[in-house]
Protein backbone atom coordinates (compact mmCIF):
# COMPACT_ATOMS: atom_id res chain seq x y z
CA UNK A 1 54.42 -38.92 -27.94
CA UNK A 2 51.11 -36.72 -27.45
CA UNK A 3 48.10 -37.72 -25.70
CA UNK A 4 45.62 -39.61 -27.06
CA UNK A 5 41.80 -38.23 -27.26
CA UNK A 6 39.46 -40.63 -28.61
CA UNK A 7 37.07 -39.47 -31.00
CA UNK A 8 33.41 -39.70 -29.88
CA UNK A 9 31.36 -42.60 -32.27
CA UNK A 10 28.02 -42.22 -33.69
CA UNK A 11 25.18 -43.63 -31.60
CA UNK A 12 24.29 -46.93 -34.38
CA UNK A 13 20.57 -47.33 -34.83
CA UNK A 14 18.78 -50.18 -35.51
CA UNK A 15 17.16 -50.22 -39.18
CA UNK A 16 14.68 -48.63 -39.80
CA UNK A 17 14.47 -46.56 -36.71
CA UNK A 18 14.28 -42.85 -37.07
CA UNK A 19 16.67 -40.55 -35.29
CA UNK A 20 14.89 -37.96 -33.02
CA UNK A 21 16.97 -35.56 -30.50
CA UNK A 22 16.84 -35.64 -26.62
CA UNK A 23 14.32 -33.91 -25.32
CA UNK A 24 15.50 -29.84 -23.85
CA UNK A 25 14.42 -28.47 -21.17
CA UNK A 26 11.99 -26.08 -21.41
CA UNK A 27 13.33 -22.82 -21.19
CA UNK A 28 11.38 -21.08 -18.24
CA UNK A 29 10.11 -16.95 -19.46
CA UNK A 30 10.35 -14.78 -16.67
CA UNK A 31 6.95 -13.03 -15.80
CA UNK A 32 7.35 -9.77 -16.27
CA UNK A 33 6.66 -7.57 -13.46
CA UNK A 34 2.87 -6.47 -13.63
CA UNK A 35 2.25 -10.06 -13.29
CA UNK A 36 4.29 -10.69 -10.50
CA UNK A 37 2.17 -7.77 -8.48
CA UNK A 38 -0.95 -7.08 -10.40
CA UNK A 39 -2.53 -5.26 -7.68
CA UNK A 40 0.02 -2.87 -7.23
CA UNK A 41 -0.16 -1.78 -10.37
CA UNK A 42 -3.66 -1.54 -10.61
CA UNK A 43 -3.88 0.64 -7.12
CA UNK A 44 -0.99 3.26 -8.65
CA UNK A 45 -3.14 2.85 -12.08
CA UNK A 46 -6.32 3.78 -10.23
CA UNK A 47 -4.38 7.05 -8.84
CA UNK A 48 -2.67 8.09 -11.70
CA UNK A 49 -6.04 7.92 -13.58
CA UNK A 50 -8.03 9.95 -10.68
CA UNK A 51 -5.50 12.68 -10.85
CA UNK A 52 -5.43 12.92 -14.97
CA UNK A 53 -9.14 13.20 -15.00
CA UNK A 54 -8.67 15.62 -12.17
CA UNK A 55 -6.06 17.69 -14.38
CA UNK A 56 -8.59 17.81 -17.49
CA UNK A 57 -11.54 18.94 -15.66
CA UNK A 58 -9.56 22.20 -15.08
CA UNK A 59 -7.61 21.19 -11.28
CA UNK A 60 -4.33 22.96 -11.09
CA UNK A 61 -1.77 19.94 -11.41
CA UNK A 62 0.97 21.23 -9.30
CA UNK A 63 -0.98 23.50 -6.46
CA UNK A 64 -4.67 22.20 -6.54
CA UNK A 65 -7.01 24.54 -4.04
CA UNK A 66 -8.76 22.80 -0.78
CA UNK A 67 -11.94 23.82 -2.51
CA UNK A 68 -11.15 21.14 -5.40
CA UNK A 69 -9.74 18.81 -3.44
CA UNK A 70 -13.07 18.71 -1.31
CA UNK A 71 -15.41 18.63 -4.21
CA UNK A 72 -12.89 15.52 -6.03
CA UNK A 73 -13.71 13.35 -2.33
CA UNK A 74 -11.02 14.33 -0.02
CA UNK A 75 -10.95 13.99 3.59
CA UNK A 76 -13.03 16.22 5.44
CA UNK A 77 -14.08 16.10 9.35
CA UNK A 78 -17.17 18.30 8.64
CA UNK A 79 -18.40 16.43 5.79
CA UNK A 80 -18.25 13.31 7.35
CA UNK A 81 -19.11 13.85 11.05
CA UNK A 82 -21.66 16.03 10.09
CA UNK A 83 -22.37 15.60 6.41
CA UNK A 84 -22.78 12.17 6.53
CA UNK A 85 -20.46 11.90 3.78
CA UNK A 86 -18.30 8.45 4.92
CA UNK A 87 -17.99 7.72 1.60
CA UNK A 88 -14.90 10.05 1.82
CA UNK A 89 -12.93 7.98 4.01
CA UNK A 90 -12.58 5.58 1.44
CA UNK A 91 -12.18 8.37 -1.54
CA UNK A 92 -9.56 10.30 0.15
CA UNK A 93 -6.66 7.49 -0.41
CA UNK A 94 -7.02 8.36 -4.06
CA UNK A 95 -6.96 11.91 -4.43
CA UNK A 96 -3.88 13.93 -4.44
CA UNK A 97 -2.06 17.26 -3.87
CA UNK A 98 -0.46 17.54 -6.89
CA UNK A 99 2.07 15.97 -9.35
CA UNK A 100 4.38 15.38 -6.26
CA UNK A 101 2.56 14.06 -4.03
CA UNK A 102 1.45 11.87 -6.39
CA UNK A 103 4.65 11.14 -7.71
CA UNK A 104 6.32 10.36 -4.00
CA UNK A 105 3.41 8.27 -3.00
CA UNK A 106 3.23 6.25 -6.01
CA UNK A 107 6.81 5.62 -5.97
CA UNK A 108 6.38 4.45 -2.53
CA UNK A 109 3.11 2.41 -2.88
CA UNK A 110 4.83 0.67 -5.79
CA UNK A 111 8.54 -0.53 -4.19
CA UNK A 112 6.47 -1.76 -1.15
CA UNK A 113 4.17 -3.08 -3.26
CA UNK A 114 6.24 -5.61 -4.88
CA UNK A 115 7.62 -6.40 -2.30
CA UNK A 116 4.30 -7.08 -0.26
CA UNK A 117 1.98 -8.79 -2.97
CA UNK A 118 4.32 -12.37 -2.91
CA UNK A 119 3.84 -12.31 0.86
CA UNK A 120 0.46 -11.38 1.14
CA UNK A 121 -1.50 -12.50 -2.40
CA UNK A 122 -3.43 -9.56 -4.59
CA UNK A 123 -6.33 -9.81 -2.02
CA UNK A 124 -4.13 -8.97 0.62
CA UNK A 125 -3.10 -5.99 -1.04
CA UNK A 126 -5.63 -4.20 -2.32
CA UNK A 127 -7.76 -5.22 1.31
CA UNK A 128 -4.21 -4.11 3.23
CA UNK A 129 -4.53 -0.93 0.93
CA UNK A 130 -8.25 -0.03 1.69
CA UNK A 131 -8.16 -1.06 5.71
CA UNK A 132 -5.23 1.24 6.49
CA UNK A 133 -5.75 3.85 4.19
CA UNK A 134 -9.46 4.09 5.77
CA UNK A 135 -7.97 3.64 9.83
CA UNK A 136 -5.83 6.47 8.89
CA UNK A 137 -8.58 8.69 7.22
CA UNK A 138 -10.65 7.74 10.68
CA UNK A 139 -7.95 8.80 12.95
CA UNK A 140 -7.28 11.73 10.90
CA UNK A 141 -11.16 12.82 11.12
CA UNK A 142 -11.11 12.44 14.50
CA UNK A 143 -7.88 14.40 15.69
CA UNK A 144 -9.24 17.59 13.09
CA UNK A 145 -12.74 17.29 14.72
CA UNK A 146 -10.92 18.01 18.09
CA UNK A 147 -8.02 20.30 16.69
CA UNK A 148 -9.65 21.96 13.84
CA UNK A 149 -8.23 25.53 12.89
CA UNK A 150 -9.44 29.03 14.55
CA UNK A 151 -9.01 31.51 12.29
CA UNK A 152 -10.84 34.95 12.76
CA UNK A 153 -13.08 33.49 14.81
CA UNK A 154 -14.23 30.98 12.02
CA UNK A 155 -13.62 27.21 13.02
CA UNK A 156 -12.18 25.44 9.52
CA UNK A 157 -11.66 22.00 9.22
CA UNK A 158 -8.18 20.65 6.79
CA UNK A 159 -9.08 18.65 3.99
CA UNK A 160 -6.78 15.68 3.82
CA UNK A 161 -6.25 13.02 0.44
CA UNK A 162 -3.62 10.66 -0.49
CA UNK A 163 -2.33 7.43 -0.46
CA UNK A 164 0.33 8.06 2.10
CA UNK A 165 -2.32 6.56 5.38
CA UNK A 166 -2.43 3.51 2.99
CA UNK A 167 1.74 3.22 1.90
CA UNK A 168 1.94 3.32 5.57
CA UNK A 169 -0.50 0.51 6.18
CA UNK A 170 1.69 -1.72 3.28
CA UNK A 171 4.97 -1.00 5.55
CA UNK A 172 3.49 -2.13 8.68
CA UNK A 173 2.18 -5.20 7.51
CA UNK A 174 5.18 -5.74 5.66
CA UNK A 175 7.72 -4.94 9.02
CA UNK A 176 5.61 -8.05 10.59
CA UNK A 177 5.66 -10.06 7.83
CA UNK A 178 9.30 -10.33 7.10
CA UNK A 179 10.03 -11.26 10.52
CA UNK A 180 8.41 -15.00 9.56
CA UNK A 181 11.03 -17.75 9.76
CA UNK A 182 8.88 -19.67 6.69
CA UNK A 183 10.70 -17.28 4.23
CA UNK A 184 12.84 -19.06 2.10
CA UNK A 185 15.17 -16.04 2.21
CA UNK A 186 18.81 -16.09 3.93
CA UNK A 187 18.32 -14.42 7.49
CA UNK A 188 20.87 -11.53 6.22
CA UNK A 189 18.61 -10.33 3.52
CA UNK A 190 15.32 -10.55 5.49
CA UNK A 191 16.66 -8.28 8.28
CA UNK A 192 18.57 -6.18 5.94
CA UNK A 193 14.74 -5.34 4.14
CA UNK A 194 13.18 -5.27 7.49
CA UNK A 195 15.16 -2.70 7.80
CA UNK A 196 14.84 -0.82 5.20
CA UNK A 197 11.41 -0.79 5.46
CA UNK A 198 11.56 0.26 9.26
CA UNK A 199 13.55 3.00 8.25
CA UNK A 200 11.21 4.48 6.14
CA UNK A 201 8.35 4.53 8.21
CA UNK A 202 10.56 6.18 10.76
CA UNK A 203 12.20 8.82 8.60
CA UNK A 204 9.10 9.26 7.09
CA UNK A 205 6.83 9.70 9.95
CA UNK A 206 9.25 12.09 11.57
CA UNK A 207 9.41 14.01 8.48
CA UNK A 208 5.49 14.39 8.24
CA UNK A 209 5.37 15.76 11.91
CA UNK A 210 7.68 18.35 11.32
CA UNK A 211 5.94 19.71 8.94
CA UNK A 212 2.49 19.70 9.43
CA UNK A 213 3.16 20.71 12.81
CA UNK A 214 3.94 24.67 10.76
CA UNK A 215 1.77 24.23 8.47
CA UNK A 216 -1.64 23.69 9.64
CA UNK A 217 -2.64 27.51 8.49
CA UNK A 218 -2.12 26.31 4.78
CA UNK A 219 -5.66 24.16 4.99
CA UNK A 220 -3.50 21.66 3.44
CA UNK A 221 -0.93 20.00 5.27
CA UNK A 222 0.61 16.73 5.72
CA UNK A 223 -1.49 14.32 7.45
CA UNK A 224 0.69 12.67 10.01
CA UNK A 225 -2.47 11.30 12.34
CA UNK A 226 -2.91 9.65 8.74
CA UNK A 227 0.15 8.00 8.39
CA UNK A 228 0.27 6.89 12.16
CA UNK A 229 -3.09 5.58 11.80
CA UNK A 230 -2.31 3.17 8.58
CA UNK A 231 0.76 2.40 9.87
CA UNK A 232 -0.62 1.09 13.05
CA UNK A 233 -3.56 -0.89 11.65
CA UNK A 234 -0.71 -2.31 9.12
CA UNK A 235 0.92 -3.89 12.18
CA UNK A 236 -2.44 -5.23 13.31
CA UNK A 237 -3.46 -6.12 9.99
CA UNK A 238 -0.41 -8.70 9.68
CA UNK A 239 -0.40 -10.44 13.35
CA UNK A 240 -2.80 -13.24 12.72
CA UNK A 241 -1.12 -13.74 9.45
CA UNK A 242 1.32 -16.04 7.79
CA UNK A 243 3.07 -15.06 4.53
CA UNK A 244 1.94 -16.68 1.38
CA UNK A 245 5.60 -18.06 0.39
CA UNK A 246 6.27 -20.72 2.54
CA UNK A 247 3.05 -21.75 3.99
CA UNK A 248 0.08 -23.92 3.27
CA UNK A 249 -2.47 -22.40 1.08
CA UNK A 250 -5.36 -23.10 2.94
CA UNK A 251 -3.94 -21.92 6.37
CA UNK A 252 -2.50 -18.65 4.88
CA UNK A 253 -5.77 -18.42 2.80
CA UNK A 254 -7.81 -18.89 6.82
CA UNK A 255 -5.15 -16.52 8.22
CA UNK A 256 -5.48 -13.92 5.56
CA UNK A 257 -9.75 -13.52 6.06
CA UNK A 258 -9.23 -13.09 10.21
CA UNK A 259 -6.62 -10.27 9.57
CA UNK A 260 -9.52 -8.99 7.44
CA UNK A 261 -11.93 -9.39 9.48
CA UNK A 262 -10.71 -8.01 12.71
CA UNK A 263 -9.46 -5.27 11.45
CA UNK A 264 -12.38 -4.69 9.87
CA UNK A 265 -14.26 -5.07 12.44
CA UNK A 266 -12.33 -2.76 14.56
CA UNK A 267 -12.69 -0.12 11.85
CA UNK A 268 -16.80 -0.68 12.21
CA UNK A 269 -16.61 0.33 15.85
CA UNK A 270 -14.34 3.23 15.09
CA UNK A 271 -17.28 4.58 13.02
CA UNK A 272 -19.60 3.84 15.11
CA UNK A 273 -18.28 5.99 17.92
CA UNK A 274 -17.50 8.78 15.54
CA UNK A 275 -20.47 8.95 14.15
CA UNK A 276 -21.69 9.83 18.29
CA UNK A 277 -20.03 12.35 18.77
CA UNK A 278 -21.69 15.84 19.26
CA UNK A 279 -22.07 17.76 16.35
């Protein structure tokens, strides 16, 4: 004899009453990822468009010359020390050296990025962004002013652009911030992208030194005072802070404007004595 399954009965309404389904859940659309890190995308949009209107005006996209570079608001110890022109601290961190360089930094800005903007809010990016990317302009203006090149007797100042004083900035912030026990993440996987992230500024920053160190003579060269610069104030940059997952919005919110404001601050009085030294 077989098992018996009894047959599910109709649920009997009363008369009169009409039938209506139980309520689904709603079905939850995942954010795609723009939205999930809108300031990341809008830095790399901001650099990608500087460097296509760079390429139309006539700038060689692969090998652009220091001249262009200079006139398009790159980094420049003459020009600012004794120029006046600050404004190129600031204008440096979007200009680049060609496809490449654009290419490498932007893929860099944009994985740390991501990763960054849920700890740290849009504000904290884009200020993370500008702070570091203008500590490491500062620190690069004042190691050329010290070091510039001899050549023939002339004295010759590097021009320096990109976004790399700025990626490093993101990864320092980021090294501090993932060390936060308020991270709903499993240990494993924090340190595991701690990490990574480590490893990268390591790599990279030994990479950098090697080869600016032959390549000064070029009048373009990779900026390691740059990177060491952002990478620092990145570390700074995150101490007083708490991540944004995991924590009150109103303390991370109070956090977020004193990491702003000292390192701001600190960046002030980093002009200030550059801007006293003898010309």
């Amino acid at each position: 004899m077989g098992n018996y399954q009894p047959v599910p009965q109709p649920e009997i309404l009363p008369p009169g009453t009409e039938y209506s389904p139980p309520p689904q859940a709603p079905t939850r659309r995942r954010r795609p990822m723009w939205a999930v890190a809108p300031a990341t995308y809008i830095l790399v949009g901001i650099n990608c468009a500087v460097f296509l209107v760079m390429t139309l005006t006539g700038i060689s996209p692969i090998s652009p010359s220091p001249e262009s570079l200079y006139a398009w608001g790159a980094n420049h110890a003459g020009a600012v020390l004794v120029g006046g022109q600050w404004v190129r601290i600031v204008t440096a961190m979007f200009v680049h050296v060609g496809i490449l360089h654009l290419a490498t930094n932007m893929w860099c800005l944009w994985n740390l990025g991501v990763l960054a903007e849920p700890l740290m809010g849009s504000f904290g990016v884009i200020a993370v962004y500008i702070l570091t990317g203008a500590a490491g302009n500062l620190l690069s203006t004042l190691y050329n002013w010290f070091r510039p090149i001899h050549d023939a007797g002339n004295v010759i100042f590097p021009v320096g652009a990109g976004a790399s004083g700025a990626v490093f900035g993101i990864a320092g912030a980021l090294i501090v911030l993932l060390k936060s026990p308020r991270l709903p993440v499993p240990p494993l996987e924090l340190k595991r992208l701690r990490r990574s992230v480590i490893y990268f500024a390591a790599i990279n920053l030994v990479i950098g030194g090697g080869i600016s160190f032959g390549s000064r003579l070029t009048g373009i060269h990779i900026d390691n005072m740059a990177h060491i610069g952002g990478f620092t104030s990145g570390l700074l940059f995150a101490v007083p802070m708490v991540p944004r997952v995991g924590s009150a919005r109103e303390q991370f919110r109070e956090r977020l404007q004193l990491a702003v404001g000292i390192v701001a601050g600190i960046l002030v009085l980093f002009g200030f004595y550059l801007s006293k030294l003898p010309g």
